[in-house]
C-alpha atoms as a PDB file:
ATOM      1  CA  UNK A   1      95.656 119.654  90.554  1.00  0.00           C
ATOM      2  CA  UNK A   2      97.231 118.780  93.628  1.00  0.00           C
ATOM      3  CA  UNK A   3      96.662 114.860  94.721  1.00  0.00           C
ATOM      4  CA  UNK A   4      97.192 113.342  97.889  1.00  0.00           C
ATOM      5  CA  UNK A   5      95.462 109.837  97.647  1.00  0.00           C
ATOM      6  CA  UNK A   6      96.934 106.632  98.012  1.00  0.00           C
ATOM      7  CA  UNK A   7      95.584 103.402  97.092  1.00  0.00           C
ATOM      8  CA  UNK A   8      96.010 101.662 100.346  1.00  0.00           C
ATOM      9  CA  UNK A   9      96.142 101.713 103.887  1.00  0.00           C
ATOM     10  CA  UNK A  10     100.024 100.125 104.092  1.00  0.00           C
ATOM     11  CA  UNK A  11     101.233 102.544 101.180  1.00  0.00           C
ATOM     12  CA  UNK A  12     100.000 105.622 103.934  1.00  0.00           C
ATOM     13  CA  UNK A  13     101.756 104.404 106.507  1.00  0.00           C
ATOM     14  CA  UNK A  14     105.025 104.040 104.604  1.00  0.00           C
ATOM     15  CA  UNK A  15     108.220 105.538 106.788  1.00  0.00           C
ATOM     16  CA  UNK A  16     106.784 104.837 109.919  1.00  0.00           C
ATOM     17  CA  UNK A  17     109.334 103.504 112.463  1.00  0.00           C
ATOM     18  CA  UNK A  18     109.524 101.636 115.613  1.00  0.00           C
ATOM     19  CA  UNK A  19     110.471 104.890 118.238  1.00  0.00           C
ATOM     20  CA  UNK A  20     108.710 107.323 116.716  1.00  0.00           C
ATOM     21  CA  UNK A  21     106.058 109.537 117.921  1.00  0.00           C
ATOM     22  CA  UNK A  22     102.492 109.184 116.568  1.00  0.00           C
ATOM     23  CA  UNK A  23      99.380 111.462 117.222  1.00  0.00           C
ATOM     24  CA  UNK A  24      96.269 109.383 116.687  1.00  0.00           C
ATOM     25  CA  UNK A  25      92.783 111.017 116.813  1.00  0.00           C
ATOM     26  CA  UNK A  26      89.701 110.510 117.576  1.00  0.00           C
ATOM     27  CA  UNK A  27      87.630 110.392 121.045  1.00  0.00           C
ATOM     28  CA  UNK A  28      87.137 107.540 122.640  1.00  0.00           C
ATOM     29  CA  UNK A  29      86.064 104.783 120.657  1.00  0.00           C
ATOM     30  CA  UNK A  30      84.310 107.482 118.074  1.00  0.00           C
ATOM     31  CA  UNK A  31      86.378 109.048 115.085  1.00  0.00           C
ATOM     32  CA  UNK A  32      89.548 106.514 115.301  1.00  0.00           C
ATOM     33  CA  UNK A  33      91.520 105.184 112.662  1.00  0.00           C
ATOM     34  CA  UNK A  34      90.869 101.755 112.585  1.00  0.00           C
ATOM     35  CA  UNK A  35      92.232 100.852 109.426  1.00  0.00           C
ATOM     36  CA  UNK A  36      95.403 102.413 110.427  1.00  0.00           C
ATOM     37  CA  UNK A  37      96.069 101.063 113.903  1.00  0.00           C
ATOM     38  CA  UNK A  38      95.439  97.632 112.461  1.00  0.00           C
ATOM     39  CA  UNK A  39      98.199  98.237 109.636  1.00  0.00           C
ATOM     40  CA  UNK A  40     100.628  99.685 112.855  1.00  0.00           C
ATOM     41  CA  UNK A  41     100.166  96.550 114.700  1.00  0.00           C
ATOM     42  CA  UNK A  42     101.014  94.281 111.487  1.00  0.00           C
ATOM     43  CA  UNK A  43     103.662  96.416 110.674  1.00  0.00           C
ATOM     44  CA  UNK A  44     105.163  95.412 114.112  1.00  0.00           C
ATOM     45  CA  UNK A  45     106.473  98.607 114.637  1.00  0.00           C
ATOM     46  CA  UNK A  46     107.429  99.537 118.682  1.00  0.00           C
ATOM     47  CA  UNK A  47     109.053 101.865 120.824  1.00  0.00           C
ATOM     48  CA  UNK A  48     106.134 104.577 119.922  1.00  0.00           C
ATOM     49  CA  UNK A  49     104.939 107.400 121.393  1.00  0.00           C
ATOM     50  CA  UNK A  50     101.654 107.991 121.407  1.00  0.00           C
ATOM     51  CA  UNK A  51      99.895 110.982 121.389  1.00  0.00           C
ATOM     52  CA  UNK A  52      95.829 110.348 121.916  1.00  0.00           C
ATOM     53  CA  UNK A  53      93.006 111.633 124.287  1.00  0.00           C
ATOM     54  CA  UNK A  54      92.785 108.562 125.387  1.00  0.00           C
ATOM     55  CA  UNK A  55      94.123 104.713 124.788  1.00  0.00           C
ATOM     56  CA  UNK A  56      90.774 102.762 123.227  1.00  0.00           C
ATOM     57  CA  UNK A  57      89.773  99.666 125.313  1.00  0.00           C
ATOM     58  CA  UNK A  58      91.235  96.514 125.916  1.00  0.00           C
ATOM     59  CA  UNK A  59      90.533  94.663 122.441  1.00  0.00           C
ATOM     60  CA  UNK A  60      89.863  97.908 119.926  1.00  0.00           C
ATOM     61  CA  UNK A  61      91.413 100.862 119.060  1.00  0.00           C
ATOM     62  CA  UNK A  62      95.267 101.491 120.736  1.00  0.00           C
ATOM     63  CA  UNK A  63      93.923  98.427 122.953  1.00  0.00           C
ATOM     64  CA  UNK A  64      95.542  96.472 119.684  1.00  0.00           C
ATOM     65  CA  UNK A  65      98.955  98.037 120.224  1.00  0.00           C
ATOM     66  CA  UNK A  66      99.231  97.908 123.999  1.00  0.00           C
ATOM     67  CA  UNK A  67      98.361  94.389 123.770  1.00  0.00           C
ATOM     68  CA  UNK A  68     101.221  93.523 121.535  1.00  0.00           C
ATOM     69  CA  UNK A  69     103.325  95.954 123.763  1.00  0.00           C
ATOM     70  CA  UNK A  70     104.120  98.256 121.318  1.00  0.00           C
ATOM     71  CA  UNK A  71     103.180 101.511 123.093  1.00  0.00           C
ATOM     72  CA  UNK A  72     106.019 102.876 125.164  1.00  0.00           C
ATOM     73  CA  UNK A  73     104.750 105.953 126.332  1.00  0.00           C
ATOM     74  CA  UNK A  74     100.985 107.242 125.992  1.00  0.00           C
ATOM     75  CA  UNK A  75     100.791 111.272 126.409  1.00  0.00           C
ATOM     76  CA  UNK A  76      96.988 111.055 126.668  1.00  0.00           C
ATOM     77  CA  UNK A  77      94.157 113.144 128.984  1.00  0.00           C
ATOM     78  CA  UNK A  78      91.625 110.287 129.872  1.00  0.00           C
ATOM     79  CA  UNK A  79      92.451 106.669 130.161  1.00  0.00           C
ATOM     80  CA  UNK A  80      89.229 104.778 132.713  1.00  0.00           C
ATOM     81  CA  UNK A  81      88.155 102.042 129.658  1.00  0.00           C
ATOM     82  CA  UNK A  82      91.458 100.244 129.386  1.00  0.00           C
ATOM     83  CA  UNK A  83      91.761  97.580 132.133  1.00  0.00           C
ATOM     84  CA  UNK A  84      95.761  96.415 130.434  1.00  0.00           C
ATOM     85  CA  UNK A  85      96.086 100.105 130.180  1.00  0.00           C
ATOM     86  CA  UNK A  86      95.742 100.559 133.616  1.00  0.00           C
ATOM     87  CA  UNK A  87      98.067  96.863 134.510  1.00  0.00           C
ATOM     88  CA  UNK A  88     100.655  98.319 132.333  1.00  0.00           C
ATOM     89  CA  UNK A  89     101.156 101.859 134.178  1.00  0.00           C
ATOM     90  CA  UNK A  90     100.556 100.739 137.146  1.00  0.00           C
ATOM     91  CA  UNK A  91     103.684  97.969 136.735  1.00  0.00           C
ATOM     92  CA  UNK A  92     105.221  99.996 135.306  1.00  0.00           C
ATOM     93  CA  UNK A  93     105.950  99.028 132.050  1.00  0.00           C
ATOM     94  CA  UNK A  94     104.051 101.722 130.486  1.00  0.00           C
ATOM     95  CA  UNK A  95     105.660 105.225 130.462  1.00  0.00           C
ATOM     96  CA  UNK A  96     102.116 107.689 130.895  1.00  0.00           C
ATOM     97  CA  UNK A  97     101.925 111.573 130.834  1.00  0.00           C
ATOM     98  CA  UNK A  98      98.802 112.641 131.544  1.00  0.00           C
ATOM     99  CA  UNK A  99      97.609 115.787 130.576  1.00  0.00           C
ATOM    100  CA  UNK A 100      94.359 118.069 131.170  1.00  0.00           C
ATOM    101  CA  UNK A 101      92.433 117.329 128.075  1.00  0.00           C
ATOM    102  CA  UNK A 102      91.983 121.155 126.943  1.00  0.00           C
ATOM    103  CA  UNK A 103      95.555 122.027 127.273  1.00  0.00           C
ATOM    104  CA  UNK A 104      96.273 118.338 125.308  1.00  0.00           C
ATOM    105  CA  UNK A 105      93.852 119.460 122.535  1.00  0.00           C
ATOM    106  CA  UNK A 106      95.898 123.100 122.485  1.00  0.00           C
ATOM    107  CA  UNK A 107      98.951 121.604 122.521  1.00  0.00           C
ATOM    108  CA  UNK A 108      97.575 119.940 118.998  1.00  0.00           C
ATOM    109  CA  UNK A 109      96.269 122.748 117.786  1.00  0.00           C
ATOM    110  CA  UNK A 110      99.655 124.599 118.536  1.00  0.00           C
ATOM    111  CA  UNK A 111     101.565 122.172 116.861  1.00  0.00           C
ATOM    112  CA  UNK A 112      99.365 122.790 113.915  1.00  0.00           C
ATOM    113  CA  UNK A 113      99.547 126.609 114.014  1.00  0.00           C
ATOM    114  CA  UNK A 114     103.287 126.480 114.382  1.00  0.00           C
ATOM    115  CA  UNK A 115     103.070 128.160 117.864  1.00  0.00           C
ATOM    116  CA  UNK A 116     106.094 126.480 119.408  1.00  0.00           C
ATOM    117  CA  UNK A 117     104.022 127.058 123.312  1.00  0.00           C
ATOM    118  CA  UNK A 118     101.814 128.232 125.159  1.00  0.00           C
ATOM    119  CA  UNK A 119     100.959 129.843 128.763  1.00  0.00           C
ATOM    120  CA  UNK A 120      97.331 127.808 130.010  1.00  0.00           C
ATOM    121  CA  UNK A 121      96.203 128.157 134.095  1.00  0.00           C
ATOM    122  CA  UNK A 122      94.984 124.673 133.734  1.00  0.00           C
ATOM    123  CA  UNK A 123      97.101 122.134 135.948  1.00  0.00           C
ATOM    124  CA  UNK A 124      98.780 125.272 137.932  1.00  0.00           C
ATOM    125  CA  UNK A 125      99.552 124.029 141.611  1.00  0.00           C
ATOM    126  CA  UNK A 126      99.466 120.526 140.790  1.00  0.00           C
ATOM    127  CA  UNK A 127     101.944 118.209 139.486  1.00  0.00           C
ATOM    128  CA  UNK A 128     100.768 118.864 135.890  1.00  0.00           C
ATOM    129  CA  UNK A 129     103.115 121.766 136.433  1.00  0.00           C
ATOM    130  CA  UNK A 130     106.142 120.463 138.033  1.00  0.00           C
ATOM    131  CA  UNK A 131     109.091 121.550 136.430  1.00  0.00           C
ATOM    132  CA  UNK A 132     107.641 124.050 134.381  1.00  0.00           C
ATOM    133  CA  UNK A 133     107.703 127.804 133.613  1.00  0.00           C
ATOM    134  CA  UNK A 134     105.381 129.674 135.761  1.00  0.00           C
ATOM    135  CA  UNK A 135     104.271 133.274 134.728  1.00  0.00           C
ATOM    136  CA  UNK A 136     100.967 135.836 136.093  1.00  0.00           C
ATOM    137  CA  UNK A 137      98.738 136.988 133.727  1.00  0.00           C
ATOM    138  CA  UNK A 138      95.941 139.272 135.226  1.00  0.00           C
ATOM    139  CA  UNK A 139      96.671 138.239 138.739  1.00  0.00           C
ATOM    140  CA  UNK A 140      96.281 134.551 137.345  1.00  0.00           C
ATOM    141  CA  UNK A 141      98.970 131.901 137.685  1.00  0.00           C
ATOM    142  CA  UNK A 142      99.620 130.109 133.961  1.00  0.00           C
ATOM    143  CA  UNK A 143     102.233 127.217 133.262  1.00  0.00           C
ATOM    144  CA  UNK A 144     104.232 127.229 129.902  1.00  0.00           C
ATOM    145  CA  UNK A 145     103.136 124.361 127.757  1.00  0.00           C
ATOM    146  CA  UNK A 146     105.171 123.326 124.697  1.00  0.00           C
ATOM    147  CA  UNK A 147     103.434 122.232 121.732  1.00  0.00           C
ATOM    148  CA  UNK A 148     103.199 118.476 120.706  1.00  0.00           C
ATOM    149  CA  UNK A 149     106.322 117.419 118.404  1.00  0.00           C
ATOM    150  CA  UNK A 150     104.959 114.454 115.802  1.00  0.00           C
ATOM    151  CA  UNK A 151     106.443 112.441 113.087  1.00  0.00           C
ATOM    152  CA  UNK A 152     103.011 111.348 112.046  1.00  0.00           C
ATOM    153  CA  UNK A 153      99.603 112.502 112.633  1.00  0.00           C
ATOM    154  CA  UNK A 154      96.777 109.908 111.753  1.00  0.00           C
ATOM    155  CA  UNK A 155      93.368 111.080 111.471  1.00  0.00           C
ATOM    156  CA  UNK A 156      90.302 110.093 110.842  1.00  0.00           C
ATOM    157  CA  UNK A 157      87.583 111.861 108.482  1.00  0.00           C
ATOM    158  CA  UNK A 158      83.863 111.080 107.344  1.00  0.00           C
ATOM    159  CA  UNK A 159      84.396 112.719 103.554  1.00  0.00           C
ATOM    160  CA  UNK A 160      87.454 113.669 102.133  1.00  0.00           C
ATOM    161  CA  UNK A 161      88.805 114.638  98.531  1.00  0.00           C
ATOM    162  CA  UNK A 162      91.502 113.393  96.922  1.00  0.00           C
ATOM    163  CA  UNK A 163      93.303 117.037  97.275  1.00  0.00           C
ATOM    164  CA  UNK A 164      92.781 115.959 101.140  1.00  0.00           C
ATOM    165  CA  UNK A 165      90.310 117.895 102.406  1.00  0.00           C
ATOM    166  CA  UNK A 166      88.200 117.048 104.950  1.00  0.00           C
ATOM    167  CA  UNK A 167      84.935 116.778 106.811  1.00  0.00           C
ATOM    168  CA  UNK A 168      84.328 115.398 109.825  1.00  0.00           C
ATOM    169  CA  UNK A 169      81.082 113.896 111.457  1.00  0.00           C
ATOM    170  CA  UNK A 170      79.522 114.650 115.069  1.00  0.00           C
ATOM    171  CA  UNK A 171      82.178 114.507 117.943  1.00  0.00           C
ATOM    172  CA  UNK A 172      84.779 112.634 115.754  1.00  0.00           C
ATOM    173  CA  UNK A 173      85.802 116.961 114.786  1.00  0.00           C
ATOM    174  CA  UNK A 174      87.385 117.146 118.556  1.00  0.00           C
ATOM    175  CA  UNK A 175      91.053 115.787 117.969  1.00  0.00           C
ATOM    176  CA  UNK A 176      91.017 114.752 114.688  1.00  0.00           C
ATOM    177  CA  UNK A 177      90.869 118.402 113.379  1.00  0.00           C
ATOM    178  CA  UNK A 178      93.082 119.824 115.978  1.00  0.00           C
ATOM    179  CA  UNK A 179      95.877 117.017 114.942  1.00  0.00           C
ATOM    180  CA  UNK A 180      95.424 117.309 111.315  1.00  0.00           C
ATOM    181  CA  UNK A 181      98.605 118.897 110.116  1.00  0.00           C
ATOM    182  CA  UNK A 182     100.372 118.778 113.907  1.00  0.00           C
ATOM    183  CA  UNK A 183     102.567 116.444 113.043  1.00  0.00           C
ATOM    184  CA  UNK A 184     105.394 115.977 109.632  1.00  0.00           C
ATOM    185  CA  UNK A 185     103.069 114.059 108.183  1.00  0.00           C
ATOM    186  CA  UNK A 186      99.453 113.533 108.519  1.00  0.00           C
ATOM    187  CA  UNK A 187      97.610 110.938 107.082  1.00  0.00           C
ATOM    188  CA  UNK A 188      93.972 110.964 106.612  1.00  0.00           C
ATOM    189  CA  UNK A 189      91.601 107.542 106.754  1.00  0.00           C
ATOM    190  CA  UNK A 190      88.259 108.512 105.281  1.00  0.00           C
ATOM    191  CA  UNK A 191      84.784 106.678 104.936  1.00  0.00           C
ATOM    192  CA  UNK A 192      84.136 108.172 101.772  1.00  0.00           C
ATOM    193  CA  UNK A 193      86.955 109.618  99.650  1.00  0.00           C
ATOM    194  CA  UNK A 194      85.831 111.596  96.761  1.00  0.00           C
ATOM    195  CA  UNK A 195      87.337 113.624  93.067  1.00  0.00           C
ATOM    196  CA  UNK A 196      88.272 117.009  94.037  1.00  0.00           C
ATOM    197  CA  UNK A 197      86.034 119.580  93.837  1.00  0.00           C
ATOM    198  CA  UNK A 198      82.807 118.083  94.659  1.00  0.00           C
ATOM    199  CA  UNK A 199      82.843 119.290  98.391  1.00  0.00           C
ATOM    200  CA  UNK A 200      81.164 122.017  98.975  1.00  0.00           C
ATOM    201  CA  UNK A 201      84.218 124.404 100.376  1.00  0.00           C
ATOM    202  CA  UNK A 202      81.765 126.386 102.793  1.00  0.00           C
ATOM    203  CA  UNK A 203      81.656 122.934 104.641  1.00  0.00           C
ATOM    204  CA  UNK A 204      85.125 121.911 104.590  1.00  0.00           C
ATOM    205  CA  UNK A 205      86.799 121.726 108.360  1.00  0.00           C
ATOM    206  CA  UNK A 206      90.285 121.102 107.003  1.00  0.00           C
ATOM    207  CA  UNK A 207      92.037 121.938 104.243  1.00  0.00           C
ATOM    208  CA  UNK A 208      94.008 119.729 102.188  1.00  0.00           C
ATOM    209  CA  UNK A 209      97.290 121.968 102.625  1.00  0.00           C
ATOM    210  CA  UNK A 210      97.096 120.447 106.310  1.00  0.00           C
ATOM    211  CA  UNK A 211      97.004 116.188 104.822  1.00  0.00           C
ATOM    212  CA  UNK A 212     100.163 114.408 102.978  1.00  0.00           C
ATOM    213  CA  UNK A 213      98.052 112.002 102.208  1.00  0.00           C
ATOM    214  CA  UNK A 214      94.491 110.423 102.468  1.00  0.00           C
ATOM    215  CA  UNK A 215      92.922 106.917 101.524  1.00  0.00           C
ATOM    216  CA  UNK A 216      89.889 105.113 102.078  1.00  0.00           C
ATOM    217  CA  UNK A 217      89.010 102.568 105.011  1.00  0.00           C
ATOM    218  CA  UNK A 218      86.937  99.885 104.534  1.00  0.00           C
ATOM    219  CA  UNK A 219      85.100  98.023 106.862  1.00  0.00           C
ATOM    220  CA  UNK A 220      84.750 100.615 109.752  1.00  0.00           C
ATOM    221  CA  UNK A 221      83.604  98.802 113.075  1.00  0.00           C
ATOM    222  CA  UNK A 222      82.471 101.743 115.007  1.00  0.00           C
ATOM    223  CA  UNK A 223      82.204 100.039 118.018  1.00  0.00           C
ATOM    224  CA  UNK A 224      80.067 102.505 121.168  1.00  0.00           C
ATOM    225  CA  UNK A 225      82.627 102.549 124.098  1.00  0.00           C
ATOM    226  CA  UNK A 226      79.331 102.415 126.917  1.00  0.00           C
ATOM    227  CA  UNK A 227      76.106 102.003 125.289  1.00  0.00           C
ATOM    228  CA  UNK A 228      73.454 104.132 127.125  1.00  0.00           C
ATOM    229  CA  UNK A 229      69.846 103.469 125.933  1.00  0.00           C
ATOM    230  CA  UNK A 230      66.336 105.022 127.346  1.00  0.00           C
ATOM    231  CA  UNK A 231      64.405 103.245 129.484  1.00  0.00           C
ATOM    232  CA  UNK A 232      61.179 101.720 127.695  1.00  0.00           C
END
């Protein structure tokens, strides 16, 4: 029986290295790895790429690691909650690549498929596609997207097994399933980590050939990024 589990959060993260490239899912504040950022910014690590839809906010999520200025480049799609976010790019200090959040969740998805790129229309005739290969397709203009290159790929998962796989919960599925097995390794941080076999396999959304290894979090904060509530 193939095991994946680890006992802790610091033993997943071993052979991560300051200048390495990290894909980190989750969207907004919903579905991130806590438990794993936290361990990146006590490891000290810096010089990382980071590959996420979007950065957290100030004082959660890759907040953490932009606040200790270990983020040098974020390759993300949306980035309006992060006011040192914003400071940093705008100074200068922060290396950003934005990228139109479909083609950023295919480039994942690519990665994971082993499709080295891609031809998308989205971002043709702006500078999304400076530099790039243009081709028609059906009298449609499409720009050649390569997919994402990761050391690690850090996900996070309501239930897992200890085989590594997965199941996610609500809108957490968007990047976190996409990223799972785009990068060398991916690690999985679960809520509720399990003996193999007793998830159902006809609800599965990832399969443990995809995770290297999985563990489980503790105290998740699950903080709401802008809480909307209806009017009594």
């Amino acid at each position: 029986m193939i095991n994946r589990k680890v006992n802790s959060v610091q033993e997943a993260l071993e052979g991560i290295e300051s200048g390495m490239t990290i894909m980190l899912g989750g969207f907004g504040l919903c579905g991130i790895p806590e438990n794993s950022i936290a361990q990146l910014v006590q490891m000290e690590v810096n010089n990382l790429t980071c590959i996420s839809n979007n950065a957290g906010v100030d004082d959660f999520g890759l907040g953490l690691l932009l606040q200790k200025r270990q983020i040098k480049k974020m390759i993300s799609s949306y980035v309006g909650e992060n006011a040192e976010f914003e400071r940093q790019m705008l100074s200068g200090e922060l290396e950003v690549e934005l990228t139109p959040q479909g083609t950023l969740a295919e480039k994942c998805r690519a990665a994971q498929a082993g499709i080295p790129a891609f031809f998308t229309p989205a971002g043709y005739g702006t500078e999304v596609a400076e530099g790039k290969e243009v081709r028609e397709f059906n009298g449609k203009m499409h720009i050649l997207e390569h997919a994402f290159k990761a050391d690690f790929a850090i996900v996070k998962a309501w239930k897992g097994d200890e085989a590594g796989n997965l199941i996610f919960k609500g809108t957490a599925r968007n990047f976190n399933a996409p990223m799972a097995g785009a990068g060398k390794i991916t690690i999985a941080e679960v809520e509720e980590l399990v003996p193999a076999g007793t998830l159902d396999p006809n609800e599965i959304h990832i399969p443990g050939i995809m995770v290297n290894r999985i563990f489980q979090g503790e105290k998740f904060e699950k903080r709401i990024e802008q809480r909307t509530v209806r009017q009594k």
